[in-house]
C-alpha atoms as a PDB file:
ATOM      1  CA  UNK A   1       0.000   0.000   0.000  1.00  0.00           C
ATOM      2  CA  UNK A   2       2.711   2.391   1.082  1.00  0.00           C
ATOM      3  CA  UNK A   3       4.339   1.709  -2.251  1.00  0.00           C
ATOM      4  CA  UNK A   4       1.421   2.387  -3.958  1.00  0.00           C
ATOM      5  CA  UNK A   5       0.487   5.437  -2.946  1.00  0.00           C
ATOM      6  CA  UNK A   6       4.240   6.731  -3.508  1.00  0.00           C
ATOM      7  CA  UNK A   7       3.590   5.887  -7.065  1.00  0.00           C
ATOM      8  CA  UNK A   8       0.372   7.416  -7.172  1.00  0.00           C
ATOM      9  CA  UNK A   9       2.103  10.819  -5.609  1.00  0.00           C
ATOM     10  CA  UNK A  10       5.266  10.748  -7.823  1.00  0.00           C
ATOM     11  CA  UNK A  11       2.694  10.435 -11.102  1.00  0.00           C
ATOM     12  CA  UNK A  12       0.655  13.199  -9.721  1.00  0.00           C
ATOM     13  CA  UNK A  13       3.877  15.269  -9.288  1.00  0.00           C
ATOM     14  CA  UNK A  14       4.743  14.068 -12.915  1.00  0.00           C
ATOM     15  CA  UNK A  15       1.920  15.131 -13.885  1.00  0.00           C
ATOM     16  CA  UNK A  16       2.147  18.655 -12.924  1.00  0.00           C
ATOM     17  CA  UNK A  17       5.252  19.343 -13.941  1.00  0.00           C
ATOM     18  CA  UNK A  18       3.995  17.972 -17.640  1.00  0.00           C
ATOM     19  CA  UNK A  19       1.526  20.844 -17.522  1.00  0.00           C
ATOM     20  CA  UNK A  20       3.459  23.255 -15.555  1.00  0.00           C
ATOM     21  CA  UNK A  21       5.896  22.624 -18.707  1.00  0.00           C
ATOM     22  CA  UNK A  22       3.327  22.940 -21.267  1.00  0.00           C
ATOM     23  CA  UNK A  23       2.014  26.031 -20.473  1.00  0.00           C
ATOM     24  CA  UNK A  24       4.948  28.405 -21.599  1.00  0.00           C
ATOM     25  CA  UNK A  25       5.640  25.916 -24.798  1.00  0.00           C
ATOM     26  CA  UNK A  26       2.228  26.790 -26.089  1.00  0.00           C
ATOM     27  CA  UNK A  27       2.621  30.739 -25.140  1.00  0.00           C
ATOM     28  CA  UNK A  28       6.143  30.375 -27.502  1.00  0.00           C
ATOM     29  CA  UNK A  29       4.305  28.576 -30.099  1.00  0.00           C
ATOM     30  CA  UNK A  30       1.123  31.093 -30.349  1.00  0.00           C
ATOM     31  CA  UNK A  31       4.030  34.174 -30.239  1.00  0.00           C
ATOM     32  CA  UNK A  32       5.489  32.378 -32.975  1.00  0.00           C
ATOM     33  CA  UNK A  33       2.395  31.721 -35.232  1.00  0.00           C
ATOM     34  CA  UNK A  34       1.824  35.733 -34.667  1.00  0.00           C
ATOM     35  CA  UNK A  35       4.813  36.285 -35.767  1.00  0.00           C
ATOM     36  CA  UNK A  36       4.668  34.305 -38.508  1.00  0.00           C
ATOM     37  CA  UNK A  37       1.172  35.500 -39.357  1.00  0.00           C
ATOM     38  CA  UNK A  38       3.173  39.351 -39.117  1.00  0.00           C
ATOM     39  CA  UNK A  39       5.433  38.272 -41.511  1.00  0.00           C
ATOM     40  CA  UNK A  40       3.395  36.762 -43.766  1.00  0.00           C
ATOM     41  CA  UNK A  41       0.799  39.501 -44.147  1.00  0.00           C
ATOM     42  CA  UNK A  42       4.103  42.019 -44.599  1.00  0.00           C
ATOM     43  CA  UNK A  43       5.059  40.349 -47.224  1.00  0.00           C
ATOM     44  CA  UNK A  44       1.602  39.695 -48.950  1.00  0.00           C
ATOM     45  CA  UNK A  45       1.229  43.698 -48.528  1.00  0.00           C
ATOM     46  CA  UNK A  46       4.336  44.774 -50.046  1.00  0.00           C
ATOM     47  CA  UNK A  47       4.257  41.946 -53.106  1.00  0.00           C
ATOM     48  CA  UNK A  48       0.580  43.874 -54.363  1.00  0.00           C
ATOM     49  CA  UNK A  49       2.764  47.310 -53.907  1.00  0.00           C
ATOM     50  CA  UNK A  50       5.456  46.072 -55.409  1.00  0.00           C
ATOM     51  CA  UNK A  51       3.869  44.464 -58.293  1.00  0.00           C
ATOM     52  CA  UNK A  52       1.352  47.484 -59.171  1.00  0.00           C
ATOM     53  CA  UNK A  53       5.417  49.247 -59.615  1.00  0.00           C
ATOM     54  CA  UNK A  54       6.789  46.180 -60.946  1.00  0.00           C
ATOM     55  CA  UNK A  55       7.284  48.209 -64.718  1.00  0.00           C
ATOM     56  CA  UNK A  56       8.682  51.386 -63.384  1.00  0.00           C
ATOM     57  CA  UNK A  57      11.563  48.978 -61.097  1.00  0.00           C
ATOM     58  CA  UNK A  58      12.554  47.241 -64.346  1.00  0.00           C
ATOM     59  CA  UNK A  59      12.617  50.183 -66.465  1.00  0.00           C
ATOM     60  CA  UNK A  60      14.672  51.256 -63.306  1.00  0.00           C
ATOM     61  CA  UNK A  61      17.021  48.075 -63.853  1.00  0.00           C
ATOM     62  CA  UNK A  62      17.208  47.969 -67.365  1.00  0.00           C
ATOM     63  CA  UNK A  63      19.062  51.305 -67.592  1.00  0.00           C
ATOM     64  CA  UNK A  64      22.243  49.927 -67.624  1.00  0.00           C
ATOM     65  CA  UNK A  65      21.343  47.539 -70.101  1.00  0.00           C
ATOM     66  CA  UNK A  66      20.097  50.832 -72.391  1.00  0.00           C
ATOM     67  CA  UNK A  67      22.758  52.915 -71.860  1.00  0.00           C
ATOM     68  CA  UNK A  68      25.165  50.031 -73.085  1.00  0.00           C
ATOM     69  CA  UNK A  69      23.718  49.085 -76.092  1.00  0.00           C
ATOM     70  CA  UNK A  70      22.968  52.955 -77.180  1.00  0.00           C
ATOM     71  CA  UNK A  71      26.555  53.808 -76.623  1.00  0.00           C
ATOM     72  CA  UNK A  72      27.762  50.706 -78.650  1.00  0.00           C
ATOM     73  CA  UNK A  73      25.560  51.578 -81.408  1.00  0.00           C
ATOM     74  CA  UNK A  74      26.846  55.398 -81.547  1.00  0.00           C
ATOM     75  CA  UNK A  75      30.445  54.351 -81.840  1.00  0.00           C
ATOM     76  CA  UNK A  76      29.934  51.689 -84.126  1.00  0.00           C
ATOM     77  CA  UNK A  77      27.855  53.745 -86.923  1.00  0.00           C
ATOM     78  CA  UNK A  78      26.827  56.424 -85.586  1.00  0.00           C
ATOM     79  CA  UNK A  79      23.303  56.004 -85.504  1.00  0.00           C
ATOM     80  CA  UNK A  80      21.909  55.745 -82.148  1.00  0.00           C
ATOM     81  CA  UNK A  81      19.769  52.417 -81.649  1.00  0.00           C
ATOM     82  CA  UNK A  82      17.073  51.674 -79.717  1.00  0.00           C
ATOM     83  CA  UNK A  83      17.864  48.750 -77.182  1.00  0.00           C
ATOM     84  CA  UNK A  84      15.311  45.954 -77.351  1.00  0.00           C
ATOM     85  CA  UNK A  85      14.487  43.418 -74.786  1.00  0.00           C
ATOM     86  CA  UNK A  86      12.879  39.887 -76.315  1.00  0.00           C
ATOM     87  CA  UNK A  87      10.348  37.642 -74.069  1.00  0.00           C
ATOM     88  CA  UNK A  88       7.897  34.792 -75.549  1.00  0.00           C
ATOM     89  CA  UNK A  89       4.439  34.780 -74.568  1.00  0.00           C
ATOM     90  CA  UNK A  90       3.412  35.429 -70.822  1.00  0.00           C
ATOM     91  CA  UNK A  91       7.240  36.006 -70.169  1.00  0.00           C
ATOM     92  CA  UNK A  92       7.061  39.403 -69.392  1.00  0.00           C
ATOM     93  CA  UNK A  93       4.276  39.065 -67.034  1.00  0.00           C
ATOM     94  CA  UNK A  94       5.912  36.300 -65.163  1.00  0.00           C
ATOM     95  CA  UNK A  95       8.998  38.588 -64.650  1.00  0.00           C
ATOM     96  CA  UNK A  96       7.388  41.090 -63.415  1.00  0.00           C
ATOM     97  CA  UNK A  97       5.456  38.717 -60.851  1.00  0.00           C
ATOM     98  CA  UNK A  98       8.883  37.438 -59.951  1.00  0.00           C
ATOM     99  CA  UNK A  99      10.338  40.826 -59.411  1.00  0.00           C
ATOM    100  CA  UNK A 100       7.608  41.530 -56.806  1.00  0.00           C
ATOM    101  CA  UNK A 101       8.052  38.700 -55.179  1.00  0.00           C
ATOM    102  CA  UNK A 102      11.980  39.676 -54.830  1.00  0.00           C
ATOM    103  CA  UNK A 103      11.306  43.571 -53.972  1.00  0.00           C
ATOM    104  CA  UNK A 104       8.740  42.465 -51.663  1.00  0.00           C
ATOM    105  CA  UNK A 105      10.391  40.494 -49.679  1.00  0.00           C
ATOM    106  CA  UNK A 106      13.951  42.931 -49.767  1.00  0.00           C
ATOM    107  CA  UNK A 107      11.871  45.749 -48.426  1.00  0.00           C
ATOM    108  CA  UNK A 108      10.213  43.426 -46.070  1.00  0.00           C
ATOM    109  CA  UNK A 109      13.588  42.330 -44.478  1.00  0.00           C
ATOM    110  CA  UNK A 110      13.547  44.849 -41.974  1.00  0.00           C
ATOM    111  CA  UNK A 111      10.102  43.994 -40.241  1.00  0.00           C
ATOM    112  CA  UNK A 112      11.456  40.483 -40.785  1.00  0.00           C
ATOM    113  CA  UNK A 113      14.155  40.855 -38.784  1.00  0.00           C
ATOM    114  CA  UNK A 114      12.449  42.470 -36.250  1.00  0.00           C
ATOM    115  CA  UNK A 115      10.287  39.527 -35.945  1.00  0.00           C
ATOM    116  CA  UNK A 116      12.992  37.379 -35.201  1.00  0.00           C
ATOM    117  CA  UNK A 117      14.288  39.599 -32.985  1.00  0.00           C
ATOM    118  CA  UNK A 118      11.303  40.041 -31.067  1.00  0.00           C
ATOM    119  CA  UNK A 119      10.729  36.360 -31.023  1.00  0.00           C
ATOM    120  CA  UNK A 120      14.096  35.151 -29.264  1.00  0.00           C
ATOM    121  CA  UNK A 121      14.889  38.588 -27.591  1.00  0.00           C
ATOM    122  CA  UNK A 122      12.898  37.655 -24.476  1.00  0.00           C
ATOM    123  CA  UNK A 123      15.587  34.977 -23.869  1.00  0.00           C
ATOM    124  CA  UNK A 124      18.616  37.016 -24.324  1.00  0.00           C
ATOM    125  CA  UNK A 125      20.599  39.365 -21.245  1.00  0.00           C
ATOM    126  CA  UNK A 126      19.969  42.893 -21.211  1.00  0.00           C
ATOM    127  CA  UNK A 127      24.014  43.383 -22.731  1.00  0.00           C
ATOM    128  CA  UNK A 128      23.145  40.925 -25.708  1.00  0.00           C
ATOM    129  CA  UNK A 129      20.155  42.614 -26.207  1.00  0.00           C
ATOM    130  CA  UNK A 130      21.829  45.963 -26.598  1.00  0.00           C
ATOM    131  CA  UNK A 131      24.750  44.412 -28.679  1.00  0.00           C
ATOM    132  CA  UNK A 132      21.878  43.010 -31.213  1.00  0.00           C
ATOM    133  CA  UNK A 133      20.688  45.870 -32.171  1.00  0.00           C
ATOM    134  CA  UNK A 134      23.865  47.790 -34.440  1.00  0.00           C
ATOM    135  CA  UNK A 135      23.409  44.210 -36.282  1.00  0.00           C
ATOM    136  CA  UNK A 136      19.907  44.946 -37.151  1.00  0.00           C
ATOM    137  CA  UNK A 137      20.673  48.087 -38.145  1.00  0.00           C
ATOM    138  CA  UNK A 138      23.703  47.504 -40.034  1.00  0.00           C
ATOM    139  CA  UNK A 139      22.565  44.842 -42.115  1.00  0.00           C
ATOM    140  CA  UNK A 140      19.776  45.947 -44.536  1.00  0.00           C
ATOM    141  CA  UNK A 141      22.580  49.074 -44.449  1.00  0.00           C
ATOM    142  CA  UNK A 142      25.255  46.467 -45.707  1.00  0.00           C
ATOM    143  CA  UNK A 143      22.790  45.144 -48.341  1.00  0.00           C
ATOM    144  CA  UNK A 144      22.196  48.355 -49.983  1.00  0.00           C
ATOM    145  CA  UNK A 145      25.357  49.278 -50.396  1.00  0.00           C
ATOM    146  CA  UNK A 146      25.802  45.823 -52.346  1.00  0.00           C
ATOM    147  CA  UNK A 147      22.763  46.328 -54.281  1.00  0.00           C
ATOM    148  CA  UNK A 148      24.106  49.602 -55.150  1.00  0.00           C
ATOM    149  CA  UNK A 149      27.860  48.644 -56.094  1.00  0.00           C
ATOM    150  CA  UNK A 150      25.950  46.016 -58.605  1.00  0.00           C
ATOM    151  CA  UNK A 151      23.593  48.602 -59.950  1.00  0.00           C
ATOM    152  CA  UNK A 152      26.032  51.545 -60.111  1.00  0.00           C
ATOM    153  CA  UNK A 153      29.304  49.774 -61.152  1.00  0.00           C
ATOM    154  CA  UNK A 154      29.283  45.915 -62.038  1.00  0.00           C
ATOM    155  CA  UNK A 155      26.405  46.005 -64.475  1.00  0.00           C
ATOM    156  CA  UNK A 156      27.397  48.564 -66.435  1.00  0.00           C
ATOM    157  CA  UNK A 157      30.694  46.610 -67.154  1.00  0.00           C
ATOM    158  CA  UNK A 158      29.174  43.660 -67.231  1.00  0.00           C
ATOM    159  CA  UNK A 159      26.826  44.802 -70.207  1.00  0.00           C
ATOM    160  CA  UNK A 160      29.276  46.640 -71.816  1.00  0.00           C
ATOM    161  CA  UNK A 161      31.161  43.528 -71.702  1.00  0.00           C
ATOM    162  CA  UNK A 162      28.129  41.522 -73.481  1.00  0.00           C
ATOM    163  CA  UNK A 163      28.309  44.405 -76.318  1.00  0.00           C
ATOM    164  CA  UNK A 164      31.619  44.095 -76.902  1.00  0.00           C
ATOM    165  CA  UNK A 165      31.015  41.017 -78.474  1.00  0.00           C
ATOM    166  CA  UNK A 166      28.939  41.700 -81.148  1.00  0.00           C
ATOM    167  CA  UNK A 167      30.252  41.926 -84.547  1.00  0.00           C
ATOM    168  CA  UNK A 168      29.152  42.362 -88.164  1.00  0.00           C
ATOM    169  CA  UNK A 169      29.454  39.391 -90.623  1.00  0.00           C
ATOM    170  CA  UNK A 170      32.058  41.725 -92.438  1.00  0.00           C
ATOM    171  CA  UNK A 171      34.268  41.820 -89.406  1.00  0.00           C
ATOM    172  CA  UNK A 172      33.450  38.370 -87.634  1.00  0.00           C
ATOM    173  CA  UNK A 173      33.142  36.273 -91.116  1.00  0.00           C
ATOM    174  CA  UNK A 174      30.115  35.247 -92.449  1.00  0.00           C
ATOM    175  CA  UNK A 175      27.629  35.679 -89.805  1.00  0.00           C
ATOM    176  CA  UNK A 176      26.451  38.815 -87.543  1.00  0.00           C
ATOM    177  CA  UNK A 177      26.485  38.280 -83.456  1.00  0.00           C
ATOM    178  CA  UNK A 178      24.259  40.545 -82.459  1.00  0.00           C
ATOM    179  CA  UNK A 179      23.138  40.351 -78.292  1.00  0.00           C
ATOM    180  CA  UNK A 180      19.567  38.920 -77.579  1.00  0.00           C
ATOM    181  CA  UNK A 181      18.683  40.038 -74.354  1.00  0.00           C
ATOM    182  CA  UNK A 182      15.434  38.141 -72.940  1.00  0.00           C
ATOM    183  CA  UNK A 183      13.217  39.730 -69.579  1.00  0.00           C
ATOM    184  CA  UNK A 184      13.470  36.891 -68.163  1.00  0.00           C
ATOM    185  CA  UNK A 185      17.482  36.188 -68.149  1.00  0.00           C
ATOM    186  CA  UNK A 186      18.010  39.833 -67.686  1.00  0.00           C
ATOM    187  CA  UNK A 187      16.263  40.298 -64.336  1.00  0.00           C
ATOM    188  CA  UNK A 188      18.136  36.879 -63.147  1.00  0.00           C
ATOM    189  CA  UNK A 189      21.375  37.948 -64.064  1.00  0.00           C
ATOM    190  CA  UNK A 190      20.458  41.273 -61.605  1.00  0.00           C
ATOM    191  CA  UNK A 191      18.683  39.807 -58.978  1.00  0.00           C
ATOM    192  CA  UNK A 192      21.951  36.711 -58.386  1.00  0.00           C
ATOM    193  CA  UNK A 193      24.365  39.590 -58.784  1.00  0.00           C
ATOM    194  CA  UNK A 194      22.263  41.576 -55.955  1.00  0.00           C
ATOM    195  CA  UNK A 195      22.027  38.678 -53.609  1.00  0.00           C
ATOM    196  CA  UNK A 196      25.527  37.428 -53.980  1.00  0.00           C
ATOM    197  CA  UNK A 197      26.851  41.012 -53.492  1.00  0.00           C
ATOM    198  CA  UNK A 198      24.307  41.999 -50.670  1.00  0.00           C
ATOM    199  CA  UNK A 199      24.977  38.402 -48.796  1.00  0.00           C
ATOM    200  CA  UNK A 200      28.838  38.814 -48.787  1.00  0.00           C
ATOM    201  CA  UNK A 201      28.395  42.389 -47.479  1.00  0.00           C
ATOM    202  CA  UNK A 202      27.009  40.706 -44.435  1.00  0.00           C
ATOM    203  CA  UNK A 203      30.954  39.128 -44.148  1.00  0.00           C
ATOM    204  CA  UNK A 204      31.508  42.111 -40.752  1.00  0.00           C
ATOM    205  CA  UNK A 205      28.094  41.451 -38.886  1.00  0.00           C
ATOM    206  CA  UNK A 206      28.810  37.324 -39.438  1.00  0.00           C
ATOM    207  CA  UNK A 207      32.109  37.257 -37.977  1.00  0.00           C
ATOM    208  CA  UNK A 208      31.715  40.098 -35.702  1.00  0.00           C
ATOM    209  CA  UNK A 209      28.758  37.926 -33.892  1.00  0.00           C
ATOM    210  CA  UNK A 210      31.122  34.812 -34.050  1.00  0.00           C
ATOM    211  CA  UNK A 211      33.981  36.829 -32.765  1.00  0.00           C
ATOM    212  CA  UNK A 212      31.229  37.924 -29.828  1.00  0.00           C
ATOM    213  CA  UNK A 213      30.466  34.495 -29.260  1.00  0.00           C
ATOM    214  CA  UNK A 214      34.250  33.560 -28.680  1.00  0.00           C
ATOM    215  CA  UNK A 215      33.980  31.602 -32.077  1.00  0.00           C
ATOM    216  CA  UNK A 216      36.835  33.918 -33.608  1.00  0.00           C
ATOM    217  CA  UNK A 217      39.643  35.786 -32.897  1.00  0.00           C
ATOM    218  CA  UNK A 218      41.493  39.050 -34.993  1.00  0.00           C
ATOM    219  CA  UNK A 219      44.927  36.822 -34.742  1.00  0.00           C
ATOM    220  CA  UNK A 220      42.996  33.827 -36.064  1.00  0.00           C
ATOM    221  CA  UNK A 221      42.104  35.397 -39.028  1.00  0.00           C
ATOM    222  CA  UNK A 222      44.939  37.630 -40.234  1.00  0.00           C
ATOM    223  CA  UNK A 223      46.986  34.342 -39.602  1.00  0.00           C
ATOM    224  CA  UNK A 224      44.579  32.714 -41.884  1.00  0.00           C
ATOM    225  CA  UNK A 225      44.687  35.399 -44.529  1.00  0.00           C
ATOM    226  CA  UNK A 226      45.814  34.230 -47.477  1.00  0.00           C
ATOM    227  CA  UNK A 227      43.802  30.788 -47.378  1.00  0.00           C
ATOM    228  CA  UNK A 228      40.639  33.295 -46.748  1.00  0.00           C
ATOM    229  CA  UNK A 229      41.756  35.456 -50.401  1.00  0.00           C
ATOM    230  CA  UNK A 230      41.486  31.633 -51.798  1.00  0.00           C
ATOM    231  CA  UNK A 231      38.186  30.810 -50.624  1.00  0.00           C
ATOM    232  CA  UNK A 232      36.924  34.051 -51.450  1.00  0.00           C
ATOM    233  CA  UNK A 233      37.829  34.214 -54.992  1.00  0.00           C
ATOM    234  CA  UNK A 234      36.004  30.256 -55.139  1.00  0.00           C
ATOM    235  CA  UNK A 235      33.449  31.706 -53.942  1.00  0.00           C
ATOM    236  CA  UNK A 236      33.209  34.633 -55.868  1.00  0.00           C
ATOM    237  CA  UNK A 237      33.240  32.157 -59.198  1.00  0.00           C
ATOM    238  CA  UNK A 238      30.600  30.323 -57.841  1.00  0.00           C
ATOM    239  CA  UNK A 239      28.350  33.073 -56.902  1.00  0.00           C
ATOM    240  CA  UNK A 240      28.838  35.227 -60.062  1.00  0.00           C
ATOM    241  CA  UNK A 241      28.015  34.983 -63.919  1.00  0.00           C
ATOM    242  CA  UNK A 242      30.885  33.554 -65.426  1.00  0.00           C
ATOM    243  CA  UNK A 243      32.602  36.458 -66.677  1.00  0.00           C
ATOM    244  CA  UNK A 244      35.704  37.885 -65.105  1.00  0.00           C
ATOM    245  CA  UNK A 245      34.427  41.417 -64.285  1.00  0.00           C
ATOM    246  CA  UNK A 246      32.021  40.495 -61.997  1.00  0.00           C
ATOM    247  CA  UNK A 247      34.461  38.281 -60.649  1.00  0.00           C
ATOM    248  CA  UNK A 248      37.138  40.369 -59.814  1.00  0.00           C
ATOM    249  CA  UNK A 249      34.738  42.721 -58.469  1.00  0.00           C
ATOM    250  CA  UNK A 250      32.989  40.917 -56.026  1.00  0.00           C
ATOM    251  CA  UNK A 251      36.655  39.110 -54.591  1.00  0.00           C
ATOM    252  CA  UNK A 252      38.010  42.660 -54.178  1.00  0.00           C
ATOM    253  CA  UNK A 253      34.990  43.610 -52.481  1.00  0.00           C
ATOM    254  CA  UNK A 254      35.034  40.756 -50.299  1.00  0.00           C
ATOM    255  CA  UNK A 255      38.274  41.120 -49.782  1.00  0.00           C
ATOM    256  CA  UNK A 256      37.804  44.189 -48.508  1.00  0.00           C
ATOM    257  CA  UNK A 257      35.286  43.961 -46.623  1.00  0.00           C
ATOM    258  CA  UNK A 258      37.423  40.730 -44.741  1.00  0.00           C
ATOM    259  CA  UNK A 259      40.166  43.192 -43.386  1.00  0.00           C
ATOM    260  CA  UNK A 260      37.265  45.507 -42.131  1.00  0.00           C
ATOM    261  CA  UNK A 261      35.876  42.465 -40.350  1.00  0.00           C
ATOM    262  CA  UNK A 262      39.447  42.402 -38.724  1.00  0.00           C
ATOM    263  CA  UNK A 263      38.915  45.411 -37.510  1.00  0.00           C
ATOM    264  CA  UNK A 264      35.336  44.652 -36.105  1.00  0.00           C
ATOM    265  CA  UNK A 265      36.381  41.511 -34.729  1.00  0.00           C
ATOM    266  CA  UNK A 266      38.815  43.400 -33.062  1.00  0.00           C
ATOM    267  CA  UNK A 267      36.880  46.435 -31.304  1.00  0.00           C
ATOM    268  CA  UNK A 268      34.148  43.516 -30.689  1.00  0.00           C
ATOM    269  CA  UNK A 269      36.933  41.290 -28.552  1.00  0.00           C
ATOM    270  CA  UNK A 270      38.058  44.469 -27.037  1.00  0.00           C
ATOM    271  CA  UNK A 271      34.369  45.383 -25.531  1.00  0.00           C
ATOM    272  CA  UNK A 272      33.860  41.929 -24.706  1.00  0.00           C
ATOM    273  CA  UNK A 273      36.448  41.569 -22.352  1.00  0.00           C
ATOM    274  CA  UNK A 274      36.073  45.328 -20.619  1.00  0.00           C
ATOM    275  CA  UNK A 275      32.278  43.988 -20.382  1.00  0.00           C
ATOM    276  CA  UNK A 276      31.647  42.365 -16.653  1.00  0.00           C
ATOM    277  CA  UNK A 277      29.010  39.638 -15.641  1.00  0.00           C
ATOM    278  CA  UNK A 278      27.308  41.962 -14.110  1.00  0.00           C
ATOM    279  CA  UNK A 279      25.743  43.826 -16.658  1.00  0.00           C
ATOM    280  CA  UNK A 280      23.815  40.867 -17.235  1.00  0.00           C
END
C-alpha cells in the first residue's frame, strides 16, 4: 500500500510538472504563429505594392542595359539604336510577378528581422540585447550598399562587356552576333548579382557575432589570410556569372570587406572583455 500510494504521488507530481511545462511551450508557439502570421501579411502587402510598380523597377534596372547598347551603337555607326528586350508569350508578365516577389520580400527584411528579434529577444541578457541591435541596423545598411555597387558599377561593365562582343558578318566572317537580351534572363542575371553582393556584405556582422560568441579571434584570421583570399575568390566564381568582371569585383569587395571584419572583430573582442558579468 505504502508503495502504492508513492507511485500514485510521484505520477501526480509528474503530472504537474507535464503541464506546468506545457504552459509556456504553447505561449512560444502562439508568439510564434503571430509572428509568422506578421510576416506573412508584410510580405503579402508589399508583393501587391510592389507588383502594381513592378514596370517602373525594371525600367529602373534595365538602364544599364540601355545605356550600353545605345553607346555601342553610336560608336559603331553612328546612328543611335534603340535597345530591345525579347520575351515569348506570358514572359514578361511572369517577370514582373517574380520581381515583386523579390522587392517584396527585400523591403520586407527589416520587419522580418524584427520579428525574429522580437521572437528570441525575451531569452537574451539585457548586454546581448543591446549588442543586437547595431546588427539589425547595419545589415539591410550592408545590403544596400551591395545592391548599389551592382547597380552603379558591375552592371554597367558587365553589359558593356556583353556588347563588346557583337560583330558584323564583315568583321566576324560570315555571320552577324548581335546580343539577344530576354526579360526573363536579364532580371536573373540582376537579382543573383544583388544577392551574392548583398549576402557577402554581411561578411563584418557574421564574424563580428562569431567573434562575440568567442567563435573567432582578430589573430585567427589575419593568420589565416591568405587561405581566406582563396576561398573568397572560389566563392566569388561560384556566386557570379561567369565572366571575369564580376568576378574580380565581387573578390576585391570581399576582400575588402574581410580586413574591415578584422577590424570589427577586433573592437568587438576588445568590448567583450572590458564587459563584466554583471551587466547581465
Amino acid at each position: 500500500m505504502i508503495g502504492g500510494g508513492q507511485s500514485a504521488e510521484r505520477a501526480e507530481h509528474d503530472e504537474d510538472d507535464m503541464q506546468a511545462s506545457s504552459a509556456p511551450l504553447l505561449e512560444h508557439l502562439s508568439e510564434l504563429r503571430n509572428r509568422l502570421i506578421i510576416s506573412f501579411a508584410t510580405i503579402a502587402a508589399a508583393f501587391v505594392l510592389c507588383f502594381l510598380f513592378s514596370r517602373q523597377m525594371f525600367d529602373f534596372l534595365i538602364i544599364p542595359f540601355v545605356r550600353a547598347v545605345s553607346a555601342a551603337s553610336a560608336t559603331s555607326d553612328g546612328v543611335r539604336q534603340d535597345p530591345t528586350l525579347y520575351f515569348a508569350p506570358l514572359e514578361f508578365f511572369f517577370t514582373r510577378v517574380r520581381l515583386a516577389v523579390f522587392a517584396s520580400v527585400a523591403v520586407s527584411s527589416p520587419m522580418l528581422a524584427y520579428q525574429v528579434y522580437a521572437f528570441v529577444s525575451p531569452g537574451l541578457y539585457k548586454r546581448e540585447k543591446m549588442a543586437a541591435a547595431p546588427f539589425l541596423t547595419a545589415m539591410p545598411v550592408l545590403f544596400s550598399l551591395g545592391a548599389a555597387l551592382v547597380y552603379f558599377v558591375l552592371m554597367p561593365f558587365v553589359m558593356r562587356f556583353a556588347v563588346g562582343f557583337e560583330a558584323e558578318a564583315g568583321e566576324s566572317g560570315a555571320a552577324n552576333f548581335e546580343l539577344l537580351t530576354r526579360v526573363g534572363d536579364y532580371l536573373s542575371l540582376v537579382t543573383t548579382l544583388i544577392l551574392a553582393f548583398g549576402f557577402a556584405f554581411q561578411l563584418p556582422v557574421f564574424l563580428t557575432l562569431l567573434a562575440r560568441a568567442g567563435l573567432v579571434t582578430p589573430e585567427f584570421l589575419v593568420k589565416n589570410r591568405r587561405i581566406s583570399i582563396v576561398v573568397i575568390f572560389i566563392a566569388a566564381a561560384f556566386l557570379t556569372p561567369p565572366d571575369p568582371i564580376s568576378q574580380i569585383i565581387l573578390g576585391l569587395s570581399i576582400m575588402a570587406l574581410y580586413e574591415a571584419s578584422i577590424i570589427s572583430v577586433r573592437f568587438a573582442v576588445r568590448k567583450t572583455n572590458s564587459s563584466s558579468p554583471s551587466d547581465a
